[in-house]
N, C-alpha and C. Protein backbone atom coordinates (compact mmCIF):
# COMPACT_ATOMS: atom_id res chain seq x y z
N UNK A 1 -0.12 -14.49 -39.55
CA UNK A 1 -0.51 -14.92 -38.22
C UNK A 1 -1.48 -13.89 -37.69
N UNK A 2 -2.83 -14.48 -37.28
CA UNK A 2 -3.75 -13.30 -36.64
C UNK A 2 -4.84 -14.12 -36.49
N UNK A 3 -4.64 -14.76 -36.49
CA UNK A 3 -6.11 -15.73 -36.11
C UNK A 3 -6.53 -15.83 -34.56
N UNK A 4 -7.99 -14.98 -34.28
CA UNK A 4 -8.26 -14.99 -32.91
C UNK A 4 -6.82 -14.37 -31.77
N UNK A 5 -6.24 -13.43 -32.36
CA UNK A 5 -5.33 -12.90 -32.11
C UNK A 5 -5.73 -11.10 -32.09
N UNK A 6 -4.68 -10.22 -31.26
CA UNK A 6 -5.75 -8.55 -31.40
C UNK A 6 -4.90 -7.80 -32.91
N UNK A 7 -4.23 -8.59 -33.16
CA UNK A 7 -3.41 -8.06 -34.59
C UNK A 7 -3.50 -8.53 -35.14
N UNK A 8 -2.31 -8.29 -36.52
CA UNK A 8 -1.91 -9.23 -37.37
C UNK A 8 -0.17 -9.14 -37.25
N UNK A 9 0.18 -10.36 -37.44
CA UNK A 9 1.60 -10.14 -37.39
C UNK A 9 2.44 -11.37 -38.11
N UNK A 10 3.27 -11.00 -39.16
CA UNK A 10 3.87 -11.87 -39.71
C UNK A 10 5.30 -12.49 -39.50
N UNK A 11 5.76 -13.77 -40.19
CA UNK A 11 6.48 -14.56 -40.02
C UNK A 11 7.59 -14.50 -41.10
N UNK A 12 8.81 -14.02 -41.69
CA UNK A 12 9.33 -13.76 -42.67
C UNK A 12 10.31 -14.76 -43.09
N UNK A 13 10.79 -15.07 -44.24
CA UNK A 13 12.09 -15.55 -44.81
C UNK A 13 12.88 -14.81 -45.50
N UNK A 14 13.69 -14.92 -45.96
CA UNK A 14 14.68 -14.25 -46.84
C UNK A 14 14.92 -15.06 -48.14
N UNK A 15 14.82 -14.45 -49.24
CA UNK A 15 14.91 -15.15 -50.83
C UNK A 15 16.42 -15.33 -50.83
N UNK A 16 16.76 -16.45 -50.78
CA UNK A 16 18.54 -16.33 -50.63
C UNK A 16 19.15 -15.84 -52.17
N UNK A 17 18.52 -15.91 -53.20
CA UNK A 17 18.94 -14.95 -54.66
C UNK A 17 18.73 -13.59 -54.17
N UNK A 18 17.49 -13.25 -53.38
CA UNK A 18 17.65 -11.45 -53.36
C UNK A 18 18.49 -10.85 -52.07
N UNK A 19 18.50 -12.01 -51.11
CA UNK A 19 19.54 -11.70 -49.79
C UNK A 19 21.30 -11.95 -50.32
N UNK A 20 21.62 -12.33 -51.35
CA UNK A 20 22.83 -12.44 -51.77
C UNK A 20 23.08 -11.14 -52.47
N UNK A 21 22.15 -10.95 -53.51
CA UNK A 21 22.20 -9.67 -54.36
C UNK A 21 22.40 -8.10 -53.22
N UNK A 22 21.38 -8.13 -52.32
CA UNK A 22 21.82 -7.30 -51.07
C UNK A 22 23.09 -7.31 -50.92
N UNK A 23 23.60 -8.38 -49.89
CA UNK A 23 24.39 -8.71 -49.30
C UNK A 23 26.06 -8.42 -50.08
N UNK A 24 25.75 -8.43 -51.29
CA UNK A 24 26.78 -8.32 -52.16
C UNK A 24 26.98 -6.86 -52.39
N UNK A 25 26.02 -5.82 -52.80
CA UNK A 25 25.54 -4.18 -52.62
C UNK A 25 25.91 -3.66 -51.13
N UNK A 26 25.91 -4.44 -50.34
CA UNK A 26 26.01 -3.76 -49.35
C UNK A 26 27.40 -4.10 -48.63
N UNK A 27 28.43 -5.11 -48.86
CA UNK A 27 29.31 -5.76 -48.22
C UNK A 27 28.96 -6.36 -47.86
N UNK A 28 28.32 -6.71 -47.55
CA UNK A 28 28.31 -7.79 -45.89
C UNK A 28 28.18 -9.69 -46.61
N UNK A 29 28.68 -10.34 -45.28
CA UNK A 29 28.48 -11.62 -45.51
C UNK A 29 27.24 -12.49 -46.10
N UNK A 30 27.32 -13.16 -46.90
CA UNK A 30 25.96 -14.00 -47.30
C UNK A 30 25.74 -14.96 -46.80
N UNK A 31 25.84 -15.04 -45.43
CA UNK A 31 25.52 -16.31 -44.23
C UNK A 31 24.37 -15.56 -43.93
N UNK A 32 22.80 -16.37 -44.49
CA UNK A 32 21.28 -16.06 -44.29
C UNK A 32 21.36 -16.15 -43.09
N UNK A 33 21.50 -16.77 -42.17
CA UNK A 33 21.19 -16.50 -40.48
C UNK A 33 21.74 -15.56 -40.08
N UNK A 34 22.76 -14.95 -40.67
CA UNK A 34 23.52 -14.12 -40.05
C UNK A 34 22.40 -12.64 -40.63
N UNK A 35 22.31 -12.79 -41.62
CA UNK A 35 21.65 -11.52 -42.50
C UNK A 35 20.38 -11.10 -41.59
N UNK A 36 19.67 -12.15 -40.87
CA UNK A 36 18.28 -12.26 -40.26
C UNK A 36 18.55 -11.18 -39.39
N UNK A 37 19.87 -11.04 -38.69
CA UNK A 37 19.77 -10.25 -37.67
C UNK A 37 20.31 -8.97 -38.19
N UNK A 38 20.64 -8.88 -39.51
CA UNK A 38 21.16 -7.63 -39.60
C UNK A 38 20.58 -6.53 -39.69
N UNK A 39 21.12 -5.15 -39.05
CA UNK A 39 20.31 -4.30 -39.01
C UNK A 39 19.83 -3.25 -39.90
N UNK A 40 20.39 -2.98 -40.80
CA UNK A 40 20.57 -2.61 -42.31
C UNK A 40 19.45 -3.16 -42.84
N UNK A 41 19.40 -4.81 -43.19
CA UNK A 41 18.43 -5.42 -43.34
C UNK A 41 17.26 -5.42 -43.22
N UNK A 42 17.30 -5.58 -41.70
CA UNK A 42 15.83 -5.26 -41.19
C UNK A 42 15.04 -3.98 -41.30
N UNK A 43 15.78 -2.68 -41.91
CA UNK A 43 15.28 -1.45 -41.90
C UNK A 43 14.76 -1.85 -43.17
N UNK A 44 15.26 -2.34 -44.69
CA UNK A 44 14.80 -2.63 -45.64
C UNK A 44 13.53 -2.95 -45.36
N UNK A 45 13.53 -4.47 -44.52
CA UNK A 45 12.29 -5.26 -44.56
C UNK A 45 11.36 -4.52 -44.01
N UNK A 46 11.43 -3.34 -42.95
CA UNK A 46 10.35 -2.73 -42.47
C UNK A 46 9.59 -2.02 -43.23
N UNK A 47 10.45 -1.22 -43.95
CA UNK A 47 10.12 0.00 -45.22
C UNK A 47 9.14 -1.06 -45.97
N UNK A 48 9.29 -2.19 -46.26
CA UNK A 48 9.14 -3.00 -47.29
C UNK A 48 7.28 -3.27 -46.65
N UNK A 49 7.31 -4.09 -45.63
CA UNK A 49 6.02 -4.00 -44.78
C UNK A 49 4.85 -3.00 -44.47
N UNK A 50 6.21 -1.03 -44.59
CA UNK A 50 5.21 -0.42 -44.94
C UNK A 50 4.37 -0.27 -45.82
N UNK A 51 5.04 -0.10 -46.89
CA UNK A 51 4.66 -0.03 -48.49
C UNK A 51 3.21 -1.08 -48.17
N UNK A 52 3.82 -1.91 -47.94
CA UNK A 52 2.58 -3.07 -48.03
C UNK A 52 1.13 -2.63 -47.43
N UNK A 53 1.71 -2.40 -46.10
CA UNK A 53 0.65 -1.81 -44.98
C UNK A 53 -0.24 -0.33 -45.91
N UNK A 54 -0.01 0.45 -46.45
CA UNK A 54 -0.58 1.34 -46.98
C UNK A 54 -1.86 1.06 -47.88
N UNK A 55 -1.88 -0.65 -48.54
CA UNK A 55 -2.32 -0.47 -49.34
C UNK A 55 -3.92 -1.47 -48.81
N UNK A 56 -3.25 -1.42 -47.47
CA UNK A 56 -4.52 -2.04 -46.47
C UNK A 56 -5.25 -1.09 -45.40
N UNK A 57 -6.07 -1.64 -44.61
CA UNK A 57 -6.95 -0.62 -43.67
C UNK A 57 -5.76 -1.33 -42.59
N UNK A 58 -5.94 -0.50 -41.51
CA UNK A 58 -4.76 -0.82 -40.67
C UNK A 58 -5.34 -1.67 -39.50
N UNK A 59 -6.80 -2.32 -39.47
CA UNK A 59 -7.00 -3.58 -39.21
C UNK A 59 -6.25 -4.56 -40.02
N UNK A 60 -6.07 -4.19 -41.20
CA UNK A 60 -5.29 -5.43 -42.12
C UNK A 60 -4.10 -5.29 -41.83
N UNK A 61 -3.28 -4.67 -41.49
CA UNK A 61 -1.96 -4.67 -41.53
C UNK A 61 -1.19 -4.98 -40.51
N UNK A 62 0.14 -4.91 -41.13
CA UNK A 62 1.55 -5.98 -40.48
C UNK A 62 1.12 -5.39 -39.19
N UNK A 63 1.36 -5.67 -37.48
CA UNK A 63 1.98 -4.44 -36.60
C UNK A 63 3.26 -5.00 -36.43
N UNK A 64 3.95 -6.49 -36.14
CA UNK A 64 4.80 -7.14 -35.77
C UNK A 64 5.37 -8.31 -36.61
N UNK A 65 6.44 -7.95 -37.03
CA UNK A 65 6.93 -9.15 -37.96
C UNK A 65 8.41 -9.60 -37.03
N UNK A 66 8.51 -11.12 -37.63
CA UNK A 66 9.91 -11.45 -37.39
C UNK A 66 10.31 -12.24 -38.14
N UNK A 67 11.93 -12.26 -38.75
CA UNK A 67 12.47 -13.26 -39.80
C UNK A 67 13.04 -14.56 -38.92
N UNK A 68 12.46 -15.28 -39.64
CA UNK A 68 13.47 -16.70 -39.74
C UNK A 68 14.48 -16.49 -39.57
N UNK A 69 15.25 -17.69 -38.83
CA UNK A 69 16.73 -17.86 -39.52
C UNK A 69 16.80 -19.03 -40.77
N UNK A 70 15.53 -19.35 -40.87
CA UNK A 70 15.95 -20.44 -42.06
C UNK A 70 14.90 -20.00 -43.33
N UNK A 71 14.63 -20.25 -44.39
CA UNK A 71 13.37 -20.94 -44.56
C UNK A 71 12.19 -22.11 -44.79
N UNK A 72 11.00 -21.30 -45.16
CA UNK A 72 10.38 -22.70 -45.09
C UNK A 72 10.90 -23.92 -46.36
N UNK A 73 10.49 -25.27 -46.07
CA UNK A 73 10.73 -26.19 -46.89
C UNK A 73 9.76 -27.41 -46.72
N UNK A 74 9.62 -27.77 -47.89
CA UNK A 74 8.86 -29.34 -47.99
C UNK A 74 9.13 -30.11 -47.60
N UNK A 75 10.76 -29.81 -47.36
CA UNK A 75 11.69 -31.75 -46.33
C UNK A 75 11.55 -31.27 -44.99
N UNK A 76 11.18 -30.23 -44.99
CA UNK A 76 11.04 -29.55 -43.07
C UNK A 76 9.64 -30.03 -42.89
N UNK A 77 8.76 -30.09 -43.98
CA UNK A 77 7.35 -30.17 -43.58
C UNK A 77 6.82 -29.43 -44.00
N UNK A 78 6.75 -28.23 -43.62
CA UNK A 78 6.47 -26.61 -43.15
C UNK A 78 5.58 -26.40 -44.82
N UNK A 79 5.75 -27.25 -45.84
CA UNK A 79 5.35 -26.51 -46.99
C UNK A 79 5.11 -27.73 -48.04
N UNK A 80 3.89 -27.97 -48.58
CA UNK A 80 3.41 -28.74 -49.11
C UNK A 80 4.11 -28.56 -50.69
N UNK A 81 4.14 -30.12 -51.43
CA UNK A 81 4.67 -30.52 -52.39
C UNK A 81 4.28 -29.68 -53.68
N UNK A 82 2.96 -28.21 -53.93
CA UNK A 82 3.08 -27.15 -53.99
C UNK A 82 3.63 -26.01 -54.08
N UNK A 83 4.19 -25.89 -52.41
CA UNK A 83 4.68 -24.99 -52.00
C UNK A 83 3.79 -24.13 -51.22
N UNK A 84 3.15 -24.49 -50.88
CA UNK A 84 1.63 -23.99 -49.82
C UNK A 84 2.35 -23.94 -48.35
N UNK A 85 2.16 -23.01 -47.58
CA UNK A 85 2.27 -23.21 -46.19
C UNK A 85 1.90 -24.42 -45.49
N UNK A 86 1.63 -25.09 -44.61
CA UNK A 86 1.34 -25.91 -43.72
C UNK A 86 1.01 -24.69 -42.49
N UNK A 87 0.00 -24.32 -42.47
CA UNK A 87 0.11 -23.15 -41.03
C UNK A 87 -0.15 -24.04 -39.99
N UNK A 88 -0.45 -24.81 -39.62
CA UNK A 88 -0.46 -25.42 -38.41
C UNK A 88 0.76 -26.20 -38.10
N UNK A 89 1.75 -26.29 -39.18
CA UNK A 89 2.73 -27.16 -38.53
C UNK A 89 3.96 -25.65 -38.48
N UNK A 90 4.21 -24.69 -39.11
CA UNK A 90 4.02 -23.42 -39.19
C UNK A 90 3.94 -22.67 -37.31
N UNK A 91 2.58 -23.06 -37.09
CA UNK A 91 2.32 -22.38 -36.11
C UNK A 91 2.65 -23.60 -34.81
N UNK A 92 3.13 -24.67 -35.11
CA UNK A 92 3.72 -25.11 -34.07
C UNK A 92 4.71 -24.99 -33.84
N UNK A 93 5.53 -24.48 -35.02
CA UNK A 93 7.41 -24.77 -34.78
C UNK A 93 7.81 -23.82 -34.44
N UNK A 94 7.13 -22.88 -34.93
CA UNK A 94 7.56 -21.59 -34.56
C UNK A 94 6.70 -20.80 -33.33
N UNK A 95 5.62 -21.59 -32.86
CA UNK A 95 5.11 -20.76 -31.51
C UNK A 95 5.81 -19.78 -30.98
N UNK A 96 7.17 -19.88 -29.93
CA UNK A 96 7.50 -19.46 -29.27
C UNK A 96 7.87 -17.83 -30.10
N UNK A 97 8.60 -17.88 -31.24
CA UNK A 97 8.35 -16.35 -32.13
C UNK A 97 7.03 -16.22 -31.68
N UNK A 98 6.12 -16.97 -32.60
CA UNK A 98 4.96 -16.03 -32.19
C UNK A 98 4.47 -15.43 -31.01
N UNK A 99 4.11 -16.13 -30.48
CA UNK A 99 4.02 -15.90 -28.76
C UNK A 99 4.56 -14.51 -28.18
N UNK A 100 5.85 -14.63 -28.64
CA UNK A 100 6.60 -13.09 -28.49
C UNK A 100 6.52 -11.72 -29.02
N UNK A 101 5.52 -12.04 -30.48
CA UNK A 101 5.45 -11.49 -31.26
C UNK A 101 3.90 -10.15 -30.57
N UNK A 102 3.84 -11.21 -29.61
CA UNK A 102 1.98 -10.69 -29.02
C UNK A 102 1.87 -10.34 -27.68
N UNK A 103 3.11 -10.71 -27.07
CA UNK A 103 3.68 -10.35 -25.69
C UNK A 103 4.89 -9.20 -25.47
N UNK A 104 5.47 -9.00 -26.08
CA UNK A 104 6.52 -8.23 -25.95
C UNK A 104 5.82 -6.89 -26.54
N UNK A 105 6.39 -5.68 -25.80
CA UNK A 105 6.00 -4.60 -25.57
C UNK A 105 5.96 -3.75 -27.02
């Protein structure tokens, strides 16, 4: 997400094979919505964003991410018979994340 926007900021899912494998290492429950908010978790995914971010100019990079509670799917729409994004149907369902993502402090 960054289109005509002053960042870039992404939209996340969770691989429910690598959020189980976690989830199993770490104790915790393997209810994916539940995992979204976990905080353990989310330190992973940040570290994970850095790594990423390094290997860009920091015009390119993450500043603001947020996970799903679900993910995307082809019977949702959200993802072509592929497996391609749909960003406009993407960037409708999820507006209100985004929105927040560019407003909040």
């Amino acid at each position: 997400v960054g289109d005509n926007r002053p960042y870039l900021a992404a939209l996340l899912t969770i691989d429910a094979d690598a959020a189980a494998e976690w989830a199993s290492h770490q104790g915790r429950s393997l209810d994916l919505e539940a995992l979204t908010e976990d905080h353990d978790l989310r330190a992973e995914l940040s570290k994970a964003i850095e790594r990423v971010n390094v290997t860009h100019s920091h015009a390119e990079g993450i500043r603001r991410w947020r996970v799903l509670p679900r993910d995307l799917t082809v019977s949702g729409g959200e993802l072509t018979p592929t497996l391609k994004v749909k960003r406009n149907v993407v960037m409708e369902r999820w507006a209100d994340v985004i929105d927040e993502m560019y407003t909040a402090p």
